[in-house]
Protein backbone atom coordinates (compact mmCIF):
# COMPACT_ATOMS: atom_id res chain seq x y z
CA UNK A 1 12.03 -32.61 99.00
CA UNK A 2 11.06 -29.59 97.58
CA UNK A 3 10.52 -26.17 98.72
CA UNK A 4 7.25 -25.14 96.80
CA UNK A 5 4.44 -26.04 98.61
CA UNK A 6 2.53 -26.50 95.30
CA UNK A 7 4.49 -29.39 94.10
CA UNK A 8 3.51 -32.79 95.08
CA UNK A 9 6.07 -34.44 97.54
CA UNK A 10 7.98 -37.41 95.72
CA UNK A 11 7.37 -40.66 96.07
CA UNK A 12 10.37 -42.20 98.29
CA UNK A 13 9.95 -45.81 96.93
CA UNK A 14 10.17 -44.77 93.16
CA UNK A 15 12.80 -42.79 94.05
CA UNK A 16 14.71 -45.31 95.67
CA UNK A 17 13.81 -47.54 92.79
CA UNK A 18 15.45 -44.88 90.12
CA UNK A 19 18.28 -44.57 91.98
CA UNK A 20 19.01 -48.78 92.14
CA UNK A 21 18.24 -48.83 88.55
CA UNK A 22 20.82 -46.58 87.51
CA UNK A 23 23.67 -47.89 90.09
CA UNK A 24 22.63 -51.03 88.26
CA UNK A 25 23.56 -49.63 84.61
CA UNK A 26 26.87 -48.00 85.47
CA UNK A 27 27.82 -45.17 82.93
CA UNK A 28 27.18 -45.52 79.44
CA UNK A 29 30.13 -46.59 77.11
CA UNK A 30 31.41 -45.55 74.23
CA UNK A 31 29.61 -48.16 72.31
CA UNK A 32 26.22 -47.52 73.89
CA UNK A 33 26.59 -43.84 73.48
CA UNK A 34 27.45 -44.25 69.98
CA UNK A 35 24.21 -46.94 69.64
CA UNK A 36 21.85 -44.63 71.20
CA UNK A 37 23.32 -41.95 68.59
CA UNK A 38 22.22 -43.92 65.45
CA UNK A 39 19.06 -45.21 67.29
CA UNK A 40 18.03 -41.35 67.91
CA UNK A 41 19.07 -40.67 64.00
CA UNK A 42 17.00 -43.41 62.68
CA UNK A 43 13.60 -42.64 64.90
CA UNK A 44 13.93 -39.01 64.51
CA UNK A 45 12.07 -38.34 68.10
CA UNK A 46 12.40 -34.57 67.68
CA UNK A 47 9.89 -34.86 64.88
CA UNK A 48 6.96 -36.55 66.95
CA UNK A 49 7.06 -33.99 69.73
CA UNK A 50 4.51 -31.75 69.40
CA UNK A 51 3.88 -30.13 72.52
CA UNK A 52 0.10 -29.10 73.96
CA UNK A 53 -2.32 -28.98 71.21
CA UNK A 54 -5.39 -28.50 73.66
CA UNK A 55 -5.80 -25.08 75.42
CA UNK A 56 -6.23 -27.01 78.17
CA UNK A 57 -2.45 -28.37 77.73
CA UNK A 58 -1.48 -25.15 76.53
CA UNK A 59 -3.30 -23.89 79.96
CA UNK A 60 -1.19 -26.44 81.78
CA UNK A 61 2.29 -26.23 80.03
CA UNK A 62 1.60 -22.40 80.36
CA UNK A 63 2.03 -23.37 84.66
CA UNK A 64 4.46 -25.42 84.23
CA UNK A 65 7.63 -22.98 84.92
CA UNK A 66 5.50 -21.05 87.99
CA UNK A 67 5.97 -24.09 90.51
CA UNK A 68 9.52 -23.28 91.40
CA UNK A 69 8.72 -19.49 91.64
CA UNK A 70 8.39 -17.65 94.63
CA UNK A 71 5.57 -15.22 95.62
CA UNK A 72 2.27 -14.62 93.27
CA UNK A 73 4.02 -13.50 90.54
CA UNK A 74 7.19 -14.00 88.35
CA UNK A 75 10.38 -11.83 88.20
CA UNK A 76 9.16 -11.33 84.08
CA UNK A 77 5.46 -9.99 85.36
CA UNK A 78 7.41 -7.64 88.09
CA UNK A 79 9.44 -6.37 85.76
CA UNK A 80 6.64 -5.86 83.26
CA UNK A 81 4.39 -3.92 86.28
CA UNK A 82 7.51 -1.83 86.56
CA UNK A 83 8.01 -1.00 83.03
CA UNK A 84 4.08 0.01 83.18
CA UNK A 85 4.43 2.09 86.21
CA UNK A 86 7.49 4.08 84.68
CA UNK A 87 5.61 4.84 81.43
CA UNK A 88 2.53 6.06 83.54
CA UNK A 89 4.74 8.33 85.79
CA UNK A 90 6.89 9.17 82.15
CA UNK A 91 3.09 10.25 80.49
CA UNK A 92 2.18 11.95 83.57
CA UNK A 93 5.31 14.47 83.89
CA UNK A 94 5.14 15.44 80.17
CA UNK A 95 1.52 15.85 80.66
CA UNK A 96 2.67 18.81 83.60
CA UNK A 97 5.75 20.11 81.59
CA UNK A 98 2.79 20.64 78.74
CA UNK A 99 0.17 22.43 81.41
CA UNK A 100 3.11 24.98 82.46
């Protein structure tokens, strides 16, 4: 399961489903790794991904990456708050050096 309590619990019957479904395949040979090679050349899928065009889906992708975080916000946006709070308290002491 997961440990965020944001994310939606998996489904255990899909799951189980995956899992037979790849036991079924096996690993992929030579030959079918060198098939899905030319198949990915010839479609070009990297050029049809376009990502969130919507703010909405911007909105969304945007949330994406916060469900495995922990707490309110992420280590970037601490770190951020900190560099903030040192530049305040940096301001504020040349501000005194420049009153005495």
């Amino acid at each position: 399961m997961s440990d965020s309590p944001t994310e939606k619990p998996k489904n255990p019957r899909r799951v189980e489903a995956g899992r037979l479904n790849r036991s079924r395949r096996g690993p992929l040979t030579p030959e079918g790794r060198e098939r899905l090679r030319r198949s990915a050349l010839r479609n070009r899928p990297w050029e049809h991904s376009t990502g969130p065009r919507t703010p909405a889906g911007k909105a969304q992708s945007a949330r994406n990456g916060k469900s495995g975080q922990k707490g309110p916000l992420s280590l970037r946006e601490v770190r951020a708050a900190l560099r903030d709070v040192r530049e305040l308290v940096r301001h504020m002491r040349e501000a005194r050096d420049q009153l005495r």
